[in-house]
Each structure stands twice: as structure tokens, then as C-alpha cells.
Protein backbone atom coordinates (compact mmCIF):
# COMPACT_ATOMS: atom_id res chain seq x y z
CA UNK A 1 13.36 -28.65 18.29
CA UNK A 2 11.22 -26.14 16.29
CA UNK A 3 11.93 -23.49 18.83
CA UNK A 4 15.50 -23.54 18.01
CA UNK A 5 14.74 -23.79 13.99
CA UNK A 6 12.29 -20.95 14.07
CA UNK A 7 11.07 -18.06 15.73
CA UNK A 8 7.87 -16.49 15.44
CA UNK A 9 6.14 -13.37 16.13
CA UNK A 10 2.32 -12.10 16.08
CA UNK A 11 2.27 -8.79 14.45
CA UNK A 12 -0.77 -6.45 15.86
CA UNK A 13 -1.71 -4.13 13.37
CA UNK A 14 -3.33 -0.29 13.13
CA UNK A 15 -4.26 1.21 10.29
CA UNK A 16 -2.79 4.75 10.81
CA UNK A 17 -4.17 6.48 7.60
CA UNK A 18 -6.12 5.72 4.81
CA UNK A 19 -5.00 2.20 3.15
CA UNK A 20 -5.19 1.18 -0.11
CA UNK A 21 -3.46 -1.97 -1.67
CA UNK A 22 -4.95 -2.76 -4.53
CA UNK A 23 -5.76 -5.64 -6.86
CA UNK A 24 -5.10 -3.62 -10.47
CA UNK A 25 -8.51 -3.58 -11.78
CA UNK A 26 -10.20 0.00 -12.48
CA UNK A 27 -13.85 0.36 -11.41
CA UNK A 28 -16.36 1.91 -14.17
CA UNK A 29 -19.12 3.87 -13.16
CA UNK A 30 -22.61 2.90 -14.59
CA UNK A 31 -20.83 -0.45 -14.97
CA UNK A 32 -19.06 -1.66 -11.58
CA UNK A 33 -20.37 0.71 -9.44
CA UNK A 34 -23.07 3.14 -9.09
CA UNK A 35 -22.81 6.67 -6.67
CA UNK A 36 -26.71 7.66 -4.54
CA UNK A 37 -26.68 9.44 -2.00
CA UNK A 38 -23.40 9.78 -0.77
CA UNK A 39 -22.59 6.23 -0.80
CA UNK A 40 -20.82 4.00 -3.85
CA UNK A 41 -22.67 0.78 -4.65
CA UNK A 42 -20.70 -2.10 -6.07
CA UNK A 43 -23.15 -3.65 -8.74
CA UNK A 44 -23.71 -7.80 -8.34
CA UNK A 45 -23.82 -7.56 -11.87
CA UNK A 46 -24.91 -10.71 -12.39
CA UNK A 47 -27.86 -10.98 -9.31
CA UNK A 48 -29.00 -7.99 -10.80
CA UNK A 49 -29.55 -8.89 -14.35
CA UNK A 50 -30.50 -12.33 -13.48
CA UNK A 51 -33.26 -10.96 -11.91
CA UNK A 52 -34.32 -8.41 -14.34
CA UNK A 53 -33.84 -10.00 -17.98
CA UNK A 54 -36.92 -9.94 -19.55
CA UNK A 55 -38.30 -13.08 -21.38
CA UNK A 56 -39.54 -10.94 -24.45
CA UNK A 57 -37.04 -10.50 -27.04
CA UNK A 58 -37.71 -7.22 -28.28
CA UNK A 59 -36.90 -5.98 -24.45
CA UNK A 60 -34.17 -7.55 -24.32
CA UNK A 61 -32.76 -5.98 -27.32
CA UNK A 62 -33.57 -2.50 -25.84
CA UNK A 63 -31.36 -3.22 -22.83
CA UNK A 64 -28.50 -4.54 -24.29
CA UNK A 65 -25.47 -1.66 -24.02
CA UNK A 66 -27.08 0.45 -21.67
CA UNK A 67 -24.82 0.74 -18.48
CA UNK A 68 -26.38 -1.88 -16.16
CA UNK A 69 -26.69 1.10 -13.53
CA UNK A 70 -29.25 2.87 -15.87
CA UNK A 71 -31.25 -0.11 -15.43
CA UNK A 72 -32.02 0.06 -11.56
CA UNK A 73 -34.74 1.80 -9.71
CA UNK A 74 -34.77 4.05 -7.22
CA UNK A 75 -35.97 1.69 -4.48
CA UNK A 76 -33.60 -0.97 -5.39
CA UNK A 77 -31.20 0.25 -3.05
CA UNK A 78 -33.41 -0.31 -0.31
CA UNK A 79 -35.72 -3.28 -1.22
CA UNK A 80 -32.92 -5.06 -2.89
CA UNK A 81 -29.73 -5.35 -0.96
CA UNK A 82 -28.59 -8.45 -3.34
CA UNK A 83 -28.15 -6.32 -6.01
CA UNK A 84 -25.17 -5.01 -4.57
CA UNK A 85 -22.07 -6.85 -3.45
CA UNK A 86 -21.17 -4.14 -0.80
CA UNK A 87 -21.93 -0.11 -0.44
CA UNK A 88 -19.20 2.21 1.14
CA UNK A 89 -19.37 5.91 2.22
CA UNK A 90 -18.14 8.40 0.14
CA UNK A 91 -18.72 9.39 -3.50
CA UNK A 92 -16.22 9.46 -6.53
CA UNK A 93 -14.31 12.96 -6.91
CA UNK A 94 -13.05 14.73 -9.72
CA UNK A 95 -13.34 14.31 -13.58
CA UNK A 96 -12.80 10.38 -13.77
CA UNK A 97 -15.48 8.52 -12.34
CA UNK A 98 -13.53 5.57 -11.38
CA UNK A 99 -12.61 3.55 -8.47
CA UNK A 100 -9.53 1.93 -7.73
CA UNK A 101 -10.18 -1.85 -6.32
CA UNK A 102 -8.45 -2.62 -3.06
CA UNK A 103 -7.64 -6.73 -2.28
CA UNK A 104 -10.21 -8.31 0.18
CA UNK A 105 -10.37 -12.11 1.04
CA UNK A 106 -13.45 -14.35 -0.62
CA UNK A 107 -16.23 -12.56 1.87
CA UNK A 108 -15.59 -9.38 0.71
CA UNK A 109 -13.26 -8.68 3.65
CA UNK A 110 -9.82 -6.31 3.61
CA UNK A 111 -6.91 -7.57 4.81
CA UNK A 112 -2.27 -7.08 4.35
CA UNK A 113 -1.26 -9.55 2.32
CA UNK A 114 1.80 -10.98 3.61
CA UNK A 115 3.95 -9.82 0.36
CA UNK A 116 2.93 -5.75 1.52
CA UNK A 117 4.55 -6.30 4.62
CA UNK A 118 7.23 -8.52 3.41
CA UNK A 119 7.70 -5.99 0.73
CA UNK A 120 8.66 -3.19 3.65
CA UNK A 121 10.49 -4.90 5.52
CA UNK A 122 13.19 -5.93 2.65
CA UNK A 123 12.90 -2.57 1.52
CA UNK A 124 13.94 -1.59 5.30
CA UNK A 125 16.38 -3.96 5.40
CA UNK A 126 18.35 -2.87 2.09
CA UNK A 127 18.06 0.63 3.01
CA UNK A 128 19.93 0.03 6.27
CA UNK A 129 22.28 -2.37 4.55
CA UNK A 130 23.00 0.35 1.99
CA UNK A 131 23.85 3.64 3.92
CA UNK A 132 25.64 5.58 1.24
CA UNK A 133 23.43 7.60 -0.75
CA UNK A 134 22.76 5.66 -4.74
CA UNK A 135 24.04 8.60 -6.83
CA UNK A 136 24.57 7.42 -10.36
CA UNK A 137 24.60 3.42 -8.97
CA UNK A 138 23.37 1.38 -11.29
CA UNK A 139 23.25 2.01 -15.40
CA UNK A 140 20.41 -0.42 -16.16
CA UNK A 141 18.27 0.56 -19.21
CA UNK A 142 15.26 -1.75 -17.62
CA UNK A 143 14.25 -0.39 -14.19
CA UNK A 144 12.67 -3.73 -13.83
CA UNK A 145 16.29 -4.56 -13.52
CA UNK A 146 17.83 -1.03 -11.44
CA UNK A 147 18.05 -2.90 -8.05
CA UNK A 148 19.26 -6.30 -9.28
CA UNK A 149 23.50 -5.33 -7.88
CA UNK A 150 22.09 -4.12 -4.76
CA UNK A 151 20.38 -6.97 -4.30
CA UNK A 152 22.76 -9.08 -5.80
CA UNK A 153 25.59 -7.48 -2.85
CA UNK A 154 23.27 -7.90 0.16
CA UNK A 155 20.50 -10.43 -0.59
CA UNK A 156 21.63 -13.38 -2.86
CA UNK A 157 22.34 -13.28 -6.64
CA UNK A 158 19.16 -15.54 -7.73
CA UNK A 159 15.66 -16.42 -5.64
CA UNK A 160 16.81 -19.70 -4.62
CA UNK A 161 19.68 -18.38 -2.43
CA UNK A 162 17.81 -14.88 -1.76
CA UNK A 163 18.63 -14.27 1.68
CA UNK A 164 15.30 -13.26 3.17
CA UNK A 165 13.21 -16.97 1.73
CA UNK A 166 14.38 -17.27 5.76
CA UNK A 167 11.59 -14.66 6.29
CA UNK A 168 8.64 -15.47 6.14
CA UNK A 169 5.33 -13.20 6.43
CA UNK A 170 1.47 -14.45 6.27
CA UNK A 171 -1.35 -12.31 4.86
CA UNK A 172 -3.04 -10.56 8.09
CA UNK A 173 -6.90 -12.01 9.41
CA UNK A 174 -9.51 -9.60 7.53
CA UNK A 175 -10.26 -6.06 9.21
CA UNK A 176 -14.12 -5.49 9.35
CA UNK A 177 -15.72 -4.87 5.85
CA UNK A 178 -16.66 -1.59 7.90
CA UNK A 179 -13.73 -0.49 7.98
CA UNK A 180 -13.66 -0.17 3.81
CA UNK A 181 -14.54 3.05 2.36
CA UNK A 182 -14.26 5.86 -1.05
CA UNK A 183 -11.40 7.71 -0.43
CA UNK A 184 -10.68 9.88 -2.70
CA UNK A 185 -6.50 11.17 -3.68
CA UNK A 186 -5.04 13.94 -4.75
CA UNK A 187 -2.64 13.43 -6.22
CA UNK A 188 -1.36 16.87 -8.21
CA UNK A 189 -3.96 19.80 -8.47
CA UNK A 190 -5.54 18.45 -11.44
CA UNK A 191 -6.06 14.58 -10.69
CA UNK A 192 -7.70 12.90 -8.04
CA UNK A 193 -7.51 9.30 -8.13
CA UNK A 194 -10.98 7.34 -5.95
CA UNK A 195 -9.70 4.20 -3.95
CA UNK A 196 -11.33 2.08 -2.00
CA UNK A 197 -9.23 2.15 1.37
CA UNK A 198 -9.14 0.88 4.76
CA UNK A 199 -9.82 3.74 7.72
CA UNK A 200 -7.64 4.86 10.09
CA UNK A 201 -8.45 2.62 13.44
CA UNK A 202 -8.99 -1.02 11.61
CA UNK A 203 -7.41 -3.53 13.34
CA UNK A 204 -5.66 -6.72 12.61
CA UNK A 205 -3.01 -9.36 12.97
CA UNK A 206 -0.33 -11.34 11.07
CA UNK A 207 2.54 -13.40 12.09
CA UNK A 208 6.38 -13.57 11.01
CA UNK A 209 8.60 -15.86 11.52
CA UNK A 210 12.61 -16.56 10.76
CA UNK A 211 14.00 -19.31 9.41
CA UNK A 212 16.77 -19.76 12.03
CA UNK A 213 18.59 -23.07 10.38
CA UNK A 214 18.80 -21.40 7.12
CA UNK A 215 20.48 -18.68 8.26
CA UNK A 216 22.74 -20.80 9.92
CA UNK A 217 23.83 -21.91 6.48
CA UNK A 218 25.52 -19.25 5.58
CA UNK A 219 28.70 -20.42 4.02
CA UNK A 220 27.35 -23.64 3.10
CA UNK A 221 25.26 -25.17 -0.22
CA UNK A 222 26.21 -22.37 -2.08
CA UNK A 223 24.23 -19.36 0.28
CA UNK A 224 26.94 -16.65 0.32
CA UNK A 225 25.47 -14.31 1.78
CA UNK A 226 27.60 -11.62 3.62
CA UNK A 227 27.63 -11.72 7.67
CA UNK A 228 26.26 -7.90 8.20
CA UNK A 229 23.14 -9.71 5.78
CA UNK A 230 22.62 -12.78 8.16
CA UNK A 231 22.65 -9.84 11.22
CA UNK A 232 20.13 -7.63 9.67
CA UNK A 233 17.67 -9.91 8.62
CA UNK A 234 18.11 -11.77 12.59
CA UNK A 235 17.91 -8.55 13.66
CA UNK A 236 14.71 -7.24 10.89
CA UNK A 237 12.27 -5.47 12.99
CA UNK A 238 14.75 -3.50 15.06
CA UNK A 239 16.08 -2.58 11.27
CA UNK A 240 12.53 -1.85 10.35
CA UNK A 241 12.02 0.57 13.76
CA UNK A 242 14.66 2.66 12.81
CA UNK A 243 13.86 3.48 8.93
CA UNK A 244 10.67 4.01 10.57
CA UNK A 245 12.22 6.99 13.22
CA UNK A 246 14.29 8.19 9.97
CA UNK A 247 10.91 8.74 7.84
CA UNK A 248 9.06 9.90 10.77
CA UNK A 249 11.60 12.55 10.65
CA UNK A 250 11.70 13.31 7.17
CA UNK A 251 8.13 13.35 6.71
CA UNK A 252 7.96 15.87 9.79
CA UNK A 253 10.79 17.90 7.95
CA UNK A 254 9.49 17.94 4.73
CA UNK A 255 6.04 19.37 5.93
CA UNK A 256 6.95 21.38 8.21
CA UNK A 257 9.74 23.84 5.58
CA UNK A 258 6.12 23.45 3.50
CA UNK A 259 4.07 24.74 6.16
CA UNK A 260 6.46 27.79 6.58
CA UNK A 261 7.29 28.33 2.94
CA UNK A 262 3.50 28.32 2.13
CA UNK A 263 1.05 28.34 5.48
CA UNK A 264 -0.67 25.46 4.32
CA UNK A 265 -3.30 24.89 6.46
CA UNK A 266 -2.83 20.70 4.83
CA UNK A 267 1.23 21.24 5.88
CA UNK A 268 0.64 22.41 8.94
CA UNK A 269 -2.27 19.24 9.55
CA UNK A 270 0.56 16.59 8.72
CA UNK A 271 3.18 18.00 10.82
CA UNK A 272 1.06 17.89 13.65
CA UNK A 273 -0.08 14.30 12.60
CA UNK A 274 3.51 13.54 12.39
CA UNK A 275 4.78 14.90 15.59
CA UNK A 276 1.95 13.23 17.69
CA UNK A 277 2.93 9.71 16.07
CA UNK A 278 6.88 10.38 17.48
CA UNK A 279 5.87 12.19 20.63
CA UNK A 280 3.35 9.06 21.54
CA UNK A 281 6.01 6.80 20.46
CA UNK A 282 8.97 8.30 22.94
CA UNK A 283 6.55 8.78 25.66
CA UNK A 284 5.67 5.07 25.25
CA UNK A 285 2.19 5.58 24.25
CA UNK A 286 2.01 3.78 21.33
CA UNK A 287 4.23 0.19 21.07
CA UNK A 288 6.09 -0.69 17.78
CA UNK A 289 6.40 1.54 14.93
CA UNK A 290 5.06 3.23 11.70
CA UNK A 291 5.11 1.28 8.57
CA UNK A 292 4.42 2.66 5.62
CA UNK A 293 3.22 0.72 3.11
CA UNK A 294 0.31 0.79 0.23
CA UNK A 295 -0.29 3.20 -2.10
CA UNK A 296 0.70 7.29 -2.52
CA UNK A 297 3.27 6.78 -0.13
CA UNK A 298 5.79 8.52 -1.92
CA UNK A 299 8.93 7.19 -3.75
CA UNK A 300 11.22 7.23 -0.66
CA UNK A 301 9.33 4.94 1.20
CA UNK A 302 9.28 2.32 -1.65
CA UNK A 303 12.85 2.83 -2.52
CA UNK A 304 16.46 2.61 -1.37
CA UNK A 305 16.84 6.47 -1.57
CA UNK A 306 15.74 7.81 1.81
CA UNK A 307 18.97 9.99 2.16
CA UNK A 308 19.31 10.42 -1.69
CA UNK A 309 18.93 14.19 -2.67
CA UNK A 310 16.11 15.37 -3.91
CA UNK A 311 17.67 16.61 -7.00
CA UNK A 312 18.98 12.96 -7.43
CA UNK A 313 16.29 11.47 -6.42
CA UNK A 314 14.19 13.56 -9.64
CA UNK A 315 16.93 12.65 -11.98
CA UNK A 316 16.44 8.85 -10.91
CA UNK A 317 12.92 8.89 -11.65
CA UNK A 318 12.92 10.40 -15.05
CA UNK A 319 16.04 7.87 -15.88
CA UNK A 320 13.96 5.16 -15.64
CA UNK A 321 10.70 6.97 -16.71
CA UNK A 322 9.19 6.06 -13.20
CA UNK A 323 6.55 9.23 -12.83
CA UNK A 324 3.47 7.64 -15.08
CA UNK A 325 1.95 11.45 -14.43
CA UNK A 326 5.08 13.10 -16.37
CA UNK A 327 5.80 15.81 -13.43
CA UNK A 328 8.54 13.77 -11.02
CA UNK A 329 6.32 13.19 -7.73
CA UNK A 330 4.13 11.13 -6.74
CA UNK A 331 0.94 11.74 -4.94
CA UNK A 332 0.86 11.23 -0.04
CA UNK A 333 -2.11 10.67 1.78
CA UNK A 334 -3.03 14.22 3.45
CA UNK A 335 -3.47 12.79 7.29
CA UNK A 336 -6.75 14.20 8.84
CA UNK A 337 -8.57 13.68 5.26
């Protein structure tokens, strides 16, 4: 019976290029992490003071508010590994020394949480539910609130009879903690943002599965959702394959008018990275398909707009006051970094 009420699928993973989903805190140098020879230490804050604080007072006084970094030695980092929660290669870059935290499991581990994935594949989904470019759709002051009648047309008008609750996605098993290191971003010429990303290579798996009863309710206990929605969502990882060809495309367009316009050595790098990714694909070298997900992926593969203009696509970001950096773009992993 549970064959015919769901169906599953085991998702094998490859990280492609660098990876970085993060948790939302900001790293502090001196304070979360420390930089020595070209690796970046992540302070056990705690081990390390326990194991330090003086018993005199007057000491005591004289450490308090120095950055606990300024308080190790130079052998530390090689007679006391519990100091440190974890070390990865690579050094912080450019004039904030910060590092961006990426989500790992209780060990320390990185992993997809099910959401990411989740994430792109409704994103997929709408965008192939949604052909017509979204020129001047949607007035909504809030962009918190932009996507709510495109959602509201395809997906359900409230969670509890939101379409894709039949899909459901778990977090992937951890990659290696080897597999974690500094990666530094840059974004536009004068700010580089330091993450702590996954390399290209690590492994993993997750499974999906589909809610096949619930999408045979359609119709029924007030789910009214339209028949092309019930056959895209059946139908979600052939949907996702094909935004995938249409933004391996892009991507390979978009680099490739920059690699003419301006010989960029970077330009020329990711339309060569590109155009190995589709040639290994038709040639059946490489089974599924690209997914882009994570951060500085760029606003069309986050968004509904993948055949929007670009000159509609800038308007719709300064609208809703979407570029934090003030300049209309957001930053792409450089492939080969």
C-alpha cells in the first residue's frame, strides 16, 4: 500500500563549485577565529579559556577585553588541538576580516538541508509554471510579499493547502569535514566576502519523496489546485532538468558576450566550465543535472525571472530595494577559483 501512496527517490549529490549555505552568524577575527599560516582556526572559546584563566585576580583583570586570539601561543596550534573546534585552508581576503558561517550537523560536519533543495526545486517548478516573462506583475510594497499571486495561481493560497507539502525533501548525510574550507568571494571590485564553503568533489545523498494520495485530492477538502500544478509537481525533477539546460545556457551566454566584449581571462574560465558541464551531460557522461543552489548564485537562479530582461530584471530589484550593496547585481562563484 505505501508504494502506491508514495514514491521515493535517493538523490546522489556533487558539489560542482564552491558551496556555501549559511547559518547567518558573522565570524570575528581575534574573536571566532584566528588566521596562521595559511589556515583559519575556529577558536573553542570556551576550552581555551577554561584552560588558561588564571586564579590570581589581578591577571585576570589584565585579560579581560583582549581578543581571546591575542591570548594564544605560538605552539598552541600544534600542542593543543582542543583549542580549536576545526582549522580549514585558506586565509581571510580583503579589508573585512570576517567569515561567513556555513550550516554543519552537531559533529561539525556540512551537509544540504532539505529546505536548500526543496527551495530549488519550487523555484523550478514556478518558473516552468510561469513562462511569460513578470514585467510589471505584482505591485506589492513588501517584497516579503512580491510572489504571494504567483504563488497564490499555481501553488495554493495559504500553507495548509500549498501544493508542494506533497513534496517532501530530507537534509542530505554530512560530506567529510574535509571537504570544508575559506573561500573567499568577490563579489564587486571592492568587496570580497570570506565563506566557509564546501569544495568542488564532496559527495553526498538525500532522498525525496511525493505524496501521491494528496495529490490525488485535488478537487477535494478544499485543495484547488490547478491540473498543469498537480502535473508539474508529479512530474518535478524532469521540471527541475530543464531550468537546469535553460541556465546552463544562459550562464554559457552570458560569459561568453563577456569574454568577447572584455577577454577576460575569468569569462573565458567559466565558459569553458560551462560548456564541459553540457557537453558531459549530452554525451552521457555525467547523470542528472546542475542545481544551483547556495549563495552568490545570482538573482535569476533564486527567482522567477530567468527570461525576464535584464533591464527589467534591474528595475525589479531596485523596486523592492533587493541589492543590499546599492549597485543592482549580485556577486557568482568564478568556477576554477
Amino acid at each position: 500500500m505505501s508504494e502506491r501512496l508514495t514514491k521515493t527517490w535517493r538523490l546522489d549529490i556533487e558539489v560542482l563549485t564552491p558551496l556555501h549555505i549559511g547559518t547567518g552568524t558573522t565570524l570575528q577575527d581575534g574573536y571566532d577565529f584566528v588566521a596562521h599560516k595559511g589556515k583559519t582556526y575556529r577558536l573553542d572559546v570556551n576550552t581555551f579559556l577554561d584552560a588558561i584563566w588564571p586564579k590570581d585576580p589581578r591577571q585576570q583583570d589584565a585579560m579581560l577585553g583582549q581578543p581571546p586570539a591575542q591570548l594564544l601561543e605560538p605552539d598552541d596550534f600544534v600542542n593543543h588541538p582542543e583549542f580549536f573546534a576545526y582549522a580549514l585552508n585558506g586565509v581571510p581576503q580583503g579589508a573585512k576580516r570576517e567569515v561567513r558561517e556555513c550550516i554543519k550537523d552537531p559533529k561539525g560536519a556540512p551537509y544540504i538541508p532539505g529546505s536548500t533543495l526543496k527551495g530549488a526545486f519550487r523555484t523550478a517548478l514556478l518558473a516552468s509554471l510561469e513562462a511569460q516573462p513578470l514585467v510589471g506583475a505584482g505591485r506589492a510594497e513588501d517584497p516579503r510579499r512580491a510572489a504571494r499571486p504567483l504563488e497564490n495561481k499555481w501553488l495554493g493560497a495559504t500553507p495548509h493547502t500549498d501544493i508542494l507539502r506533497a513534496l517532501r525533501i530530507t537534509d542530505s548525510e554530512p560530506a567529510p569535514k574535509s571537504s570544508l574550507y575559506l573561500q573567499p568571494v568577490q563579489m564587486v571590485p571592492n568587496l570580497v566576502i570570506n565563506v566557509e564553503a564546501m569544495g568542488p568533489g564532496a559527495r553526498m545523498t538525500a532522498e525525496a519523496s511525493l505524496d501521491v494520495w494528496l495529490l490525488g485530492q485535488r478537487g477535494a477538502r478544499g485543495l484547488n489546485w490547478k491540473e498543469e500544478a498537480e502535473t508539474a509537481v508529479r512530474k518535478f525533477l524532469h521540471k527541475a532538468e530543464k531550468a537546469a539546460g535553460r541556465r546552463l545556457a544562459f550562464e554559457y551566454e552570458y560569459h561568453q558576450a563577456r569574454a568577447e566584449r572584455f577577454h577576460s581571462a575569468e569569462d573565458k574560465g567559466c565558459r569553458a566550465f560551462y560548456a564541459k558541464i553540457a557537453k558531459d551531460l549530452a554525451e552521457g557522461k555525467r547523470p542528472g543535472f546542475p542545481l544551483q543552489i547556495g549563495f552568490a548564485t545570482g538573482w535569476r537562479a533564486k527567482t522567477v525571472l530567468g527570461v525576464t530582461a535584464d533591464n527589467d530584471l534591474e528595475r525589479i530589484i531596485r523596486q523592492y530595494s533587493l541589492d543590499r550593496g546599492g549597485r543592482g547585481r549580485g556577486g557568482a562563484w568564478r568556477p576554477g577559483q
